[in-house]
PDB file of N, CA and C in Angstrom:
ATOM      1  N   UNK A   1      56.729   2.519  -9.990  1.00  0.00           N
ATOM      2  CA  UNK A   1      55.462   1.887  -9.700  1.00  0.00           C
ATOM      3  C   UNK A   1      55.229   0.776 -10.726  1.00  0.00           C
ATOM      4  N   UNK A   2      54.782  -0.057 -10.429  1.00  0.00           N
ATOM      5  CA  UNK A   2      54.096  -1.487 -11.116  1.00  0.00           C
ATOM      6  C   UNK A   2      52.765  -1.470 -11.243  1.00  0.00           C
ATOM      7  N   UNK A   3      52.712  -2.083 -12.152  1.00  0.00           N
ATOM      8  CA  UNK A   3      50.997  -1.820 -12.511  1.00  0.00           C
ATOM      9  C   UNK A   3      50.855  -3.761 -13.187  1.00  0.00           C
ATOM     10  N   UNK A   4      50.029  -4.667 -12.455  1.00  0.00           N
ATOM     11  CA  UNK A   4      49.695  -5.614 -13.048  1.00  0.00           C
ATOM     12  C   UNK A   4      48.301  -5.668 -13.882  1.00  0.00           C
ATOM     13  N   UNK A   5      47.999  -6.284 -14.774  1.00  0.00           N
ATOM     14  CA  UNK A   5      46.764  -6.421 -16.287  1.00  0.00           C
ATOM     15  C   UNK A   5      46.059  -7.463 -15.751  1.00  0.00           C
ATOM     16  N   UNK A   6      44.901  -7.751 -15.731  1.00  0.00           N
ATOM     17  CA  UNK A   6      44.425  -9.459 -15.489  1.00  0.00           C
ATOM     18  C   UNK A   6      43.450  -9.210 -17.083  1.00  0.00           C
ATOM     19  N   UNK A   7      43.810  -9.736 -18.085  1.00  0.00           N
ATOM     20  CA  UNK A   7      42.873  -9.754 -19.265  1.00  0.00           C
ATOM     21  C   UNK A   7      41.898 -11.632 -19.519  1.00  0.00           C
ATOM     22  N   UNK A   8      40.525 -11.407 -19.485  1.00  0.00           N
ATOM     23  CA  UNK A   8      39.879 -12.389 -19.579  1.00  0.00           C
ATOM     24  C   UNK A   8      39.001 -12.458 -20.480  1.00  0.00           C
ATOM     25  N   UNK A   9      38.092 -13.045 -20.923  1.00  0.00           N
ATOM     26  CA  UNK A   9      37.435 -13.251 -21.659  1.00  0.00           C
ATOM     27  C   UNK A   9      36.063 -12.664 -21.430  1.00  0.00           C
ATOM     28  N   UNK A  10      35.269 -12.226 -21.611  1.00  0.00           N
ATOM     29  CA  UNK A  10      34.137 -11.732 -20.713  1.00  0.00           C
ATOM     30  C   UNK A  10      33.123 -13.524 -21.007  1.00  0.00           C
ATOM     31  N   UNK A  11      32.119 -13.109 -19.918  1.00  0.00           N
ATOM     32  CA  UNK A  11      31.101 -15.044 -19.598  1.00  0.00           C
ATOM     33  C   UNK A  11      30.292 -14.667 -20.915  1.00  0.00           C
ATOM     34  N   UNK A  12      29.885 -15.778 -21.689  1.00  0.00           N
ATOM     35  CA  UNK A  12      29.497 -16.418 -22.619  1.00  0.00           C
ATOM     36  C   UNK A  12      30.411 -15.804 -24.192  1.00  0.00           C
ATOM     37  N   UNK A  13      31.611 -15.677 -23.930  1.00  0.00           N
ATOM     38  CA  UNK A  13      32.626 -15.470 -25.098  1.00  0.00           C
ATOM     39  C   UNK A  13      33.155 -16.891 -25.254  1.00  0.00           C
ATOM     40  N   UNK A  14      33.146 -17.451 -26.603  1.00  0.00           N
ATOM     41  CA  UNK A  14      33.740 -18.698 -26.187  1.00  0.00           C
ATOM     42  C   UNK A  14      35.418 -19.073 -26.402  1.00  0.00           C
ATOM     43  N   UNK A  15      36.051 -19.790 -25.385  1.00  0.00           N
ATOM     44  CA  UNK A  15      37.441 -19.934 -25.955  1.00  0.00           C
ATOM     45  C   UNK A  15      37.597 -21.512 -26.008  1.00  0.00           C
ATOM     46  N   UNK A  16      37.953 -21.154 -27.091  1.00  0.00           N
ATOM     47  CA  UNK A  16      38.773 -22.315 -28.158  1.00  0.00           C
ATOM     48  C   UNK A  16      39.840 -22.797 -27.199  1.00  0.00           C
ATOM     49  N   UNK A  17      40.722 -22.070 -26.958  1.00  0.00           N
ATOM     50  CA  UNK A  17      42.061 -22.234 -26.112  1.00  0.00           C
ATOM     51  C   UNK A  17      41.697 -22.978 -24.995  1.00  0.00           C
ATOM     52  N   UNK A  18      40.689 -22.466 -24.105  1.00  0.00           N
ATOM     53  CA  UNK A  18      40.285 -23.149 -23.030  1.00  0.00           C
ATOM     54  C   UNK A  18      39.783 -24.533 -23.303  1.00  0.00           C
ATOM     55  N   UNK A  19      39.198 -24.219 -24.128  1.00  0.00           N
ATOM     56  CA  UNK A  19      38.453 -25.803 -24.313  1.00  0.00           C
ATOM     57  C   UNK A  19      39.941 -26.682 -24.638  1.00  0.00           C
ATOM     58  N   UNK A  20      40.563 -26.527 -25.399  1.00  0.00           N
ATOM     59  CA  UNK A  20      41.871 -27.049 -25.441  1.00  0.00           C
ATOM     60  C   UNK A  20      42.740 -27.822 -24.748  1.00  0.00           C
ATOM     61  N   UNK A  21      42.780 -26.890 -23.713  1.00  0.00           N
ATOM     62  CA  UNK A  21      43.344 -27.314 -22.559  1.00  0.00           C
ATOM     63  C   UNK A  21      42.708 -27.639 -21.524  1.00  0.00           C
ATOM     64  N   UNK A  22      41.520 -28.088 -21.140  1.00  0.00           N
ATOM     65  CA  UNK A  22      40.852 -28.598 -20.526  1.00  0.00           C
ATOM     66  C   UNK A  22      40.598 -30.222 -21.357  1.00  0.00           C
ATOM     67  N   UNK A  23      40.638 -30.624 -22.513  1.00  0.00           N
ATOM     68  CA  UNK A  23      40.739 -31.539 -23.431  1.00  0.00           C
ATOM     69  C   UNK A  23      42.312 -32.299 -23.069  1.00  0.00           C
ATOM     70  N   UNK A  24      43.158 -31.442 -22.922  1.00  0.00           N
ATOM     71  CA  UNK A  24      44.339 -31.876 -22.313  1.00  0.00           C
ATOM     72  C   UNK A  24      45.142 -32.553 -20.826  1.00  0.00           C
ATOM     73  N   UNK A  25      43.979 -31.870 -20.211  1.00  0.00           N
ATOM     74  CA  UNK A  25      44.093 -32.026 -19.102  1.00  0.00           C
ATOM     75  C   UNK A  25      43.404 -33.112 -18.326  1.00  0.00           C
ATOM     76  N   UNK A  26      42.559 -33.224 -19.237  1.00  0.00           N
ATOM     77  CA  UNK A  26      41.555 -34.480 -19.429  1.00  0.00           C
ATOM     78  C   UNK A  26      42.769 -36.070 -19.720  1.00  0.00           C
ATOM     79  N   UNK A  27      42.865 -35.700 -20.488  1.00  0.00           N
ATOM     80  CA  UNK A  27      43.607 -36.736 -21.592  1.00  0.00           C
ATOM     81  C   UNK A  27      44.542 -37.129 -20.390  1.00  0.00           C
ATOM     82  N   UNK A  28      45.787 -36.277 -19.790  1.00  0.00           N
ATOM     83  CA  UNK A  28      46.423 -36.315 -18.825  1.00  0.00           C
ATOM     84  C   UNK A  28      45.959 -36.997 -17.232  1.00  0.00           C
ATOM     85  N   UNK A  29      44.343 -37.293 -17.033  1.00  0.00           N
ATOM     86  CA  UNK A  29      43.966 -37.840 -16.366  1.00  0.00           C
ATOM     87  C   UNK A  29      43.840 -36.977 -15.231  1.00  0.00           C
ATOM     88  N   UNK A  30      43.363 -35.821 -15.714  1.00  0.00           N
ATOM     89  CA  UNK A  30      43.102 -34.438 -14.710  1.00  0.00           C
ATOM     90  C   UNK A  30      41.282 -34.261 -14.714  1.00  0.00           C
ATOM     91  N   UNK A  31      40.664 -35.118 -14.681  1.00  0.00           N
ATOM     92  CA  UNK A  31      39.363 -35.438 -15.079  1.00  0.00           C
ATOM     93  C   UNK A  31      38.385 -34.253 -14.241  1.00  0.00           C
ATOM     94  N   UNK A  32      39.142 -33.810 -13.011  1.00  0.00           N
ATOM     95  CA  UNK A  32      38.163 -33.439 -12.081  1.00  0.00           C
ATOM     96  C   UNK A  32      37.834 -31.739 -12.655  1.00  0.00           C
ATOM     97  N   UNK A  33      38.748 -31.345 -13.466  1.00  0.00           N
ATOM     98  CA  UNK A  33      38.946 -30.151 -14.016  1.00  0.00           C
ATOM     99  C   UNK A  33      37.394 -30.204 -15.250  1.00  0.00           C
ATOM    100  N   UNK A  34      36.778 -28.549 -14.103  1.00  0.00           N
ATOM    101  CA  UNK A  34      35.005 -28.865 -14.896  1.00  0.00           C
ATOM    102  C   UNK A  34      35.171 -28.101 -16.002  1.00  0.00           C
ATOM    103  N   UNK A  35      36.251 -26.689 -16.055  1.00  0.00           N
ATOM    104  CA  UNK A  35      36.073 -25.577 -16.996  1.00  0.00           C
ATOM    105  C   UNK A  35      37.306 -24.707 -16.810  1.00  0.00           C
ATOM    106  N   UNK A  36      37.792 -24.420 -18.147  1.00  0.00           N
ATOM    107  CA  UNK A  36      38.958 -23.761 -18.227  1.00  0.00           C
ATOM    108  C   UNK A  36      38.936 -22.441 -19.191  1.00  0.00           C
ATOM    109  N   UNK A  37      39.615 -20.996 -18.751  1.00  0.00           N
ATOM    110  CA  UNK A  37      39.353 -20.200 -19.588  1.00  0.00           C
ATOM    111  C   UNK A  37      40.624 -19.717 -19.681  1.00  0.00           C
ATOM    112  N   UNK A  38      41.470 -19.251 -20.708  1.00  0.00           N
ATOM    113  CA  UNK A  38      42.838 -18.534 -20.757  1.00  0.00           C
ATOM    114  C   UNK A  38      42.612 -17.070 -21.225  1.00  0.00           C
ATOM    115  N   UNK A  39      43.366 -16.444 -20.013  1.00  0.00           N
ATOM    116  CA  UNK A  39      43.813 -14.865 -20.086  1.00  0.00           C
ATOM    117  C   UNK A  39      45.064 -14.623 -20.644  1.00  0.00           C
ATOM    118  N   UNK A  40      45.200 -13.710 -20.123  1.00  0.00           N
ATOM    119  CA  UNK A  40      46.559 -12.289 -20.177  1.00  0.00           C
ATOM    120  C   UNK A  40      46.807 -12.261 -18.915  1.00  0.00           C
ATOM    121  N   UNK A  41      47.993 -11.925 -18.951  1.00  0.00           N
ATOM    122  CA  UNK A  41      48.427 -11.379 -17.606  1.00  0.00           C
ATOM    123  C   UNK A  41      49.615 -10.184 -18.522  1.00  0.00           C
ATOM    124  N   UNK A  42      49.516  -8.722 -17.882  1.00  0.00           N
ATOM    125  CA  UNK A  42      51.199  -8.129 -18.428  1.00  0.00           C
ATOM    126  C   UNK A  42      50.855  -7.540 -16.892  1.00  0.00           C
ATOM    127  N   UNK A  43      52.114  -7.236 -16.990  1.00  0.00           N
ATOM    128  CA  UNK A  43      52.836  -5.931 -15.822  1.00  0.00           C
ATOM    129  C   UNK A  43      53.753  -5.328 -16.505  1.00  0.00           C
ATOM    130  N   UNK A  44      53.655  -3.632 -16.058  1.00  0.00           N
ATOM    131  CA  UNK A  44      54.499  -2.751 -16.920  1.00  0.00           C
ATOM    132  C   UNK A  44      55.222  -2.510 -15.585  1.00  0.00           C
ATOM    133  N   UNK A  45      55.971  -1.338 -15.791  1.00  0.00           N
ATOM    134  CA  UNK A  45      56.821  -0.800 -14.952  1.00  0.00           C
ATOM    135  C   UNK A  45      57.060   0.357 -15.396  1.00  0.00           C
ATOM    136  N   UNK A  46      56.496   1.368 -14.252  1.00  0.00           N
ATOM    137  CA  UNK A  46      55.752   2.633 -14.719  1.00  0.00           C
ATOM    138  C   UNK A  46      57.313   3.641 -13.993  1.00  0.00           C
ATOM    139  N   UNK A  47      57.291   4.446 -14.447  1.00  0.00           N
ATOM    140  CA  UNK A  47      58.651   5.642 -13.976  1.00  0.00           C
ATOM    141  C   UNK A  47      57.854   6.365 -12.850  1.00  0.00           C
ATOM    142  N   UNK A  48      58.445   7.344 -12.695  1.00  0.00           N
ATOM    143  CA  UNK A  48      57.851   8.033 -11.640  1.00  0.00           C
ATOM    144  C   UNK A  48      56.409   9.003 -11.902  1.00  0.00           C
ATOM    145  N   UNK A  49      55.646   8.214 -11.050  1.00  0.00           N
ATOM    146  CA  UNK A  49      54.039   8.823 -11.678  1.00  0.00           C
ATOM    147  C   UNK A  49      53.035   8.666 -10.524  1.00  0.00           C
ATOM    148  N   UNK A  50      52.131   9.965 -10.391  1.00  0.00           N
ATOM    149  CA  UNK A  50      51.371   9.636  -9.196  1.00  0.00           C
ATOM    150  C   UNK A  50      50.449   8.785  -9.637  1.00  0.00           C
ATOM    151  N   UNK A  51      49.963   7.840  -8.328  1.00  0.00           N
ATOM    152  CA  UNK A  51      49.328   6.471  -8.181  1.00  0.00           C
ATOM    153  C   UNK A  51      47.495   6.898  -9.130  1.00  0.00           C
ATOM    154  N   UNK A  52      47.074   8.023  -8.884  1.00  0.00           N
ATOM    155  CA  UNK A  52      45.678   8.635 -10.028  1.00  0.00           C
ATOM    156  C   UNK A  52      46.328   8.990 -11.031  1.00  0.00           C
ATOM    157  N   UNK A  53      47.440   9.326 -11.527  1.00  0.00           N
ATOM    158  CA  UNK A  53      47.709   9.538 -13.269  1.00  0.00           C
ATOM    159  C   UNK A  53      48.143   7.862 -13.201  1.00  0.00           C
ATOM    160  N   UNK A  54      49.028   7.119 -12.714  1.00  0.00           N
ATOM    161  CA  UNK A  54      49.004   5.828 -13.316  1.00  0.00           C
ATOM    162  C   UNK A  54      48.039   5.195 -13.890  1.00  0.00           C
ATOM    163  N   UNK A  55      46.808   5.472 -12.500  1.00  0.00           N
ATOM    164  CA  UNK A  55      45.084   4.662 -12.744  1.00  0.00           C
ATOM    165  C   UNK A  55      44.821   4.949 -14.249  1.00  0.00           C
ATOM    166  N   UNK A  56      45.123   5.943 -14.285  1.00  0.00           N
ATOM    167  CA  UNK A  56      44.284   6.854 -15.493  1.00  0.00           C
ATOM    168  C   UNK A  56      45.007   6.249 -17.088  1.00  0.00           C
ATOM    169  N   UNK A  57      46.070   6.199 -16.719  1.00  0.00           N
ATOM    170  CA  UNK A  57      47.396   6.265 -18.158  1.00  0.00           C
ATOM    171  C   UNK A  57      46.823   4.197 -18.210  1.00  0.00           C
ATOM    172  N   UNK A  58      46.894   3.957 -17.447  1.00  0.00           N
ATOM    173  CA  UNK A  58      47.106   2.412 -17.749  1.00  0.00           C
ATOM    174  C   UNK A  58      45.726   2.184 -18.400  1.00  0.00           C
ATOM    175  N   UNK A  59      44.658   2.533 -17.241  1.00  0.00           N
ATOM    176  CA  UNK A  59      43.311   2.033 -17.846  1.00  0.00           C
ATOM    177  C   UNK A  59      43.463   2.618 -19.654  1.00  0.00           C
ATOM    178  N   UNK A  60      43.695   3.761 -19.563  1.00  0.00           N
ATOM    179  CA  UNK A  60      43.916   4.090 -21.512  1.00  0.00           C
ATOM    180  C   UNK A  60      44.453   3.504 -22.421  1.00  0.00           C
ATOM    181  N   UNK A  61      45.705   2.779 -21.811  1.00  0.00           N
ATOM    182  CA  UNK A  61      46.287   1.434 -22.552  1.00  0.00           C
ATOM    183  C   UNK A  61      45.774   0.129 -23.086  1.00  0.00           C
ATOM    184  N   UNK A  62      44.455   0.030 -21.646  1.00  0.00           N
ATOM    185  CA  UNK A  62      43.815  -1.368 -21.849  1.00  0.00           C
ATOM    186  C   UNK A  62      43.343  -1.016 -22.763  1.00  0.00           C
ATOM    187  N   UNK A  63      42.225  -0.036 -22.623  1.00  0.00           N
ATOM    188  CA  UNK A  63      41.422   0.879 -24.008  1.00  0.00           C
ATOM    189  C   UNK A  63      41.667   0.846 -25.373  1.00  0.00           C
ATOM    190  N   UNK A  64      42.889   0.977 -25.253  1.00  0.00           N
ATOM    191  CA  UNK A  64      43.322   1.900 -26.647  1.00  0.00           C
ATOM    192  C   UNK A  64      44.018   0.555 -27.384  1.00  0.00           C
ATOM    193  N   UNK A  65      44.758  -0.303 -26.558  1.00  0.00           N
ATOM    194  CA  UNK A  65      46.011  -1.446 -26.858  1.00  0.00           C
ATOM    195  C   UNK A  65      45.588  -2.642 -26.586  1.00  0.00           C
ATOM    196  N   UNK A  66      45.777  -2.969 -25.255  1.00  0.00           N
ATOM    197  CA  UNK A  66      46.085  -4.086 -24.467  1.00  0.00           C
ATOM    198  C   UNK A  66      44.551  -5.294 -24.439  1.00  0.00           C
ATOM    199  N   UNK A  67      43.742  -4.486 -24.327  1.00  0.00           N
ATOM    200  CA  UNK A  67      42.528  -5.447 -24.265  1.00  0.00           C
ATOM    201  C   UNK A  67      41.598  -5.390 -25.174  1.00  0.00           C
ATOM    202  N   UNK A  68      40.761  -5.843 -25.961  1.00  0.00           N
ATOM    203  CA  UNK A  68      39.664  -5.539 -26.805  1.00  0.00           C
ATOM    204  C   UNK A  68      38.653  -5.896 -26.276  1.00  0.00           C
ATOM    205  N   UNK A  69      37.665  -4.674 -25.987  1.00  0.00           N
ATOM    206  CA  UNK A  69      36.746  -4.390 -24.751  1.00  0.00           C
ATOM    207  C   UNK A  69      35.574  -4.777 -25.307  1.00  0.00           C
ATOM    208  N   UNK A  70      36.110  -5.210 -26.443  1.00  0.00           N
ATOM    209  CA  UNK A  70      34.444  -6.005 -27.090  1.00  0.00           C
ATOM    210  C   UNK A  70      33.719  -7.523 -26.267  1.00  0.00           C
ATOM    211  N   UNK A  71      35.310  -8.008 -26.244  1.00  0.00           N
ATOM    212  CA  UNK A  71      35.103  -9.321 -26.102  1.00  0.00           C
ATOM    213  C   UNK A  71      35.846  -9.600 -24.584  1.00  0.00           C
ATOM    214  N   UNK A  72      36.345  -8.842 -23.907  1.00  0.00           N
ATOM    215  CA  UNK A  72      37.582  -8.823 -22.731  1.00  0.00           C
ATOM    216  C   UNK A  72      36.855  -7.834 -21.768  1.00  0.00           C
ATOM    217  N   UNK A  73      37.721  -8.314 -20.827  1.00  0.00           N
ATOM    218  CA  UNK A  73      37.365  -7.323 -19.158  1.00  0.00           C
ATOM    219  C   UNK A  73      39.000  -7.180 -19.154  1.00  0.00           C
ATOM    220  N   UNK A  74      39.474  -6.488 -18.054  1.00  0.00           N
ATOM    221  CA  UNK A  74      40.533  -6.276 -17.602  1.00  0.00           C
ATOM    222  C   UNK A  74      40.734  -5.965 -16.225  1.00  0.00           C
ATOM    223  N   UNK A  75      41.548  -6.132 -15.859  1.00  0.00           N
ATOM    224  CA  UNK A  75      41.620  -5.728 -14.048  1.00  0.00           C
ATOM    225  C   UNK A  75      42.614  -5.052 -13.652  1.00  0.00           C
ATOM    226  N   UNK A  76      43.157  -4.285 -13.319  1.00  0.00           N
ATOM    227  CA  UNK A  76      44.432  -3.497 -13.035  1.00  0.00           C
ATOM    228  C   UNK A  76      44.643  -3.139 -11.808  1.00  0.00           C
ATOM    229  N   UNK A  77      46.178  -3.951 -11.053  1.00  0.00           N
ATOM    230  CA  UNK A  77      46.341  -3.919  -9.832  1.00  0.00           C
ATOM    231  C   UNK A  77      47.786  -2.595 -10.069  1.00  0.00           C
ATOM    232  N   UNK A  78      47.683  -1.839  -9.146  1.00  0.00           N
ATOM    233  CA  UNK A  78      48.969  -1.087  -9.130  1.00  0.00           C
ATOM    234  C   UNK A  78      50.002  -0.990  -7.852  1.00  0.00           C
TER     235      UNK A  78
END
């Protein structure tokens, strides 16, 4: 089983990065571009595991590892 991450920023966190590259993209003559925010993306690759212990094991990863739930959301496709 596969399990994909979508990690973002949660709305009014500010990113530096985004602004960055929206500054870039600018510059590049990409003008129409109003707002840019940069995530995460992982995908694991899970062994053999039922599809509710995956839910369970991954969301604990975001938790515990993968995301910092202070400032982040996460989304988990399996």
């Amino acid at each position: 089983m596969n399990a994909k991450i979508y990690i973002t920023l949660k709305p009014g966190v500010l990113d530096p990065q985004g602004k960055a590259v929206k500054h870039s993209l600018e510059t590049l003559g990409f003008n129409e571009v109003a707002d840019v925010r940069v995530g995460k993306f992982i995908e694991l690759k899970l062994g053999d595991i039922a599809r509710s212990e995956a839910e369970k094991k991954v969301k604990e990863m975001c938790e515990k590892l993968l995301a910092n739930t202070v400032i982040e959301s996460y989304k988990i496709e399996l």
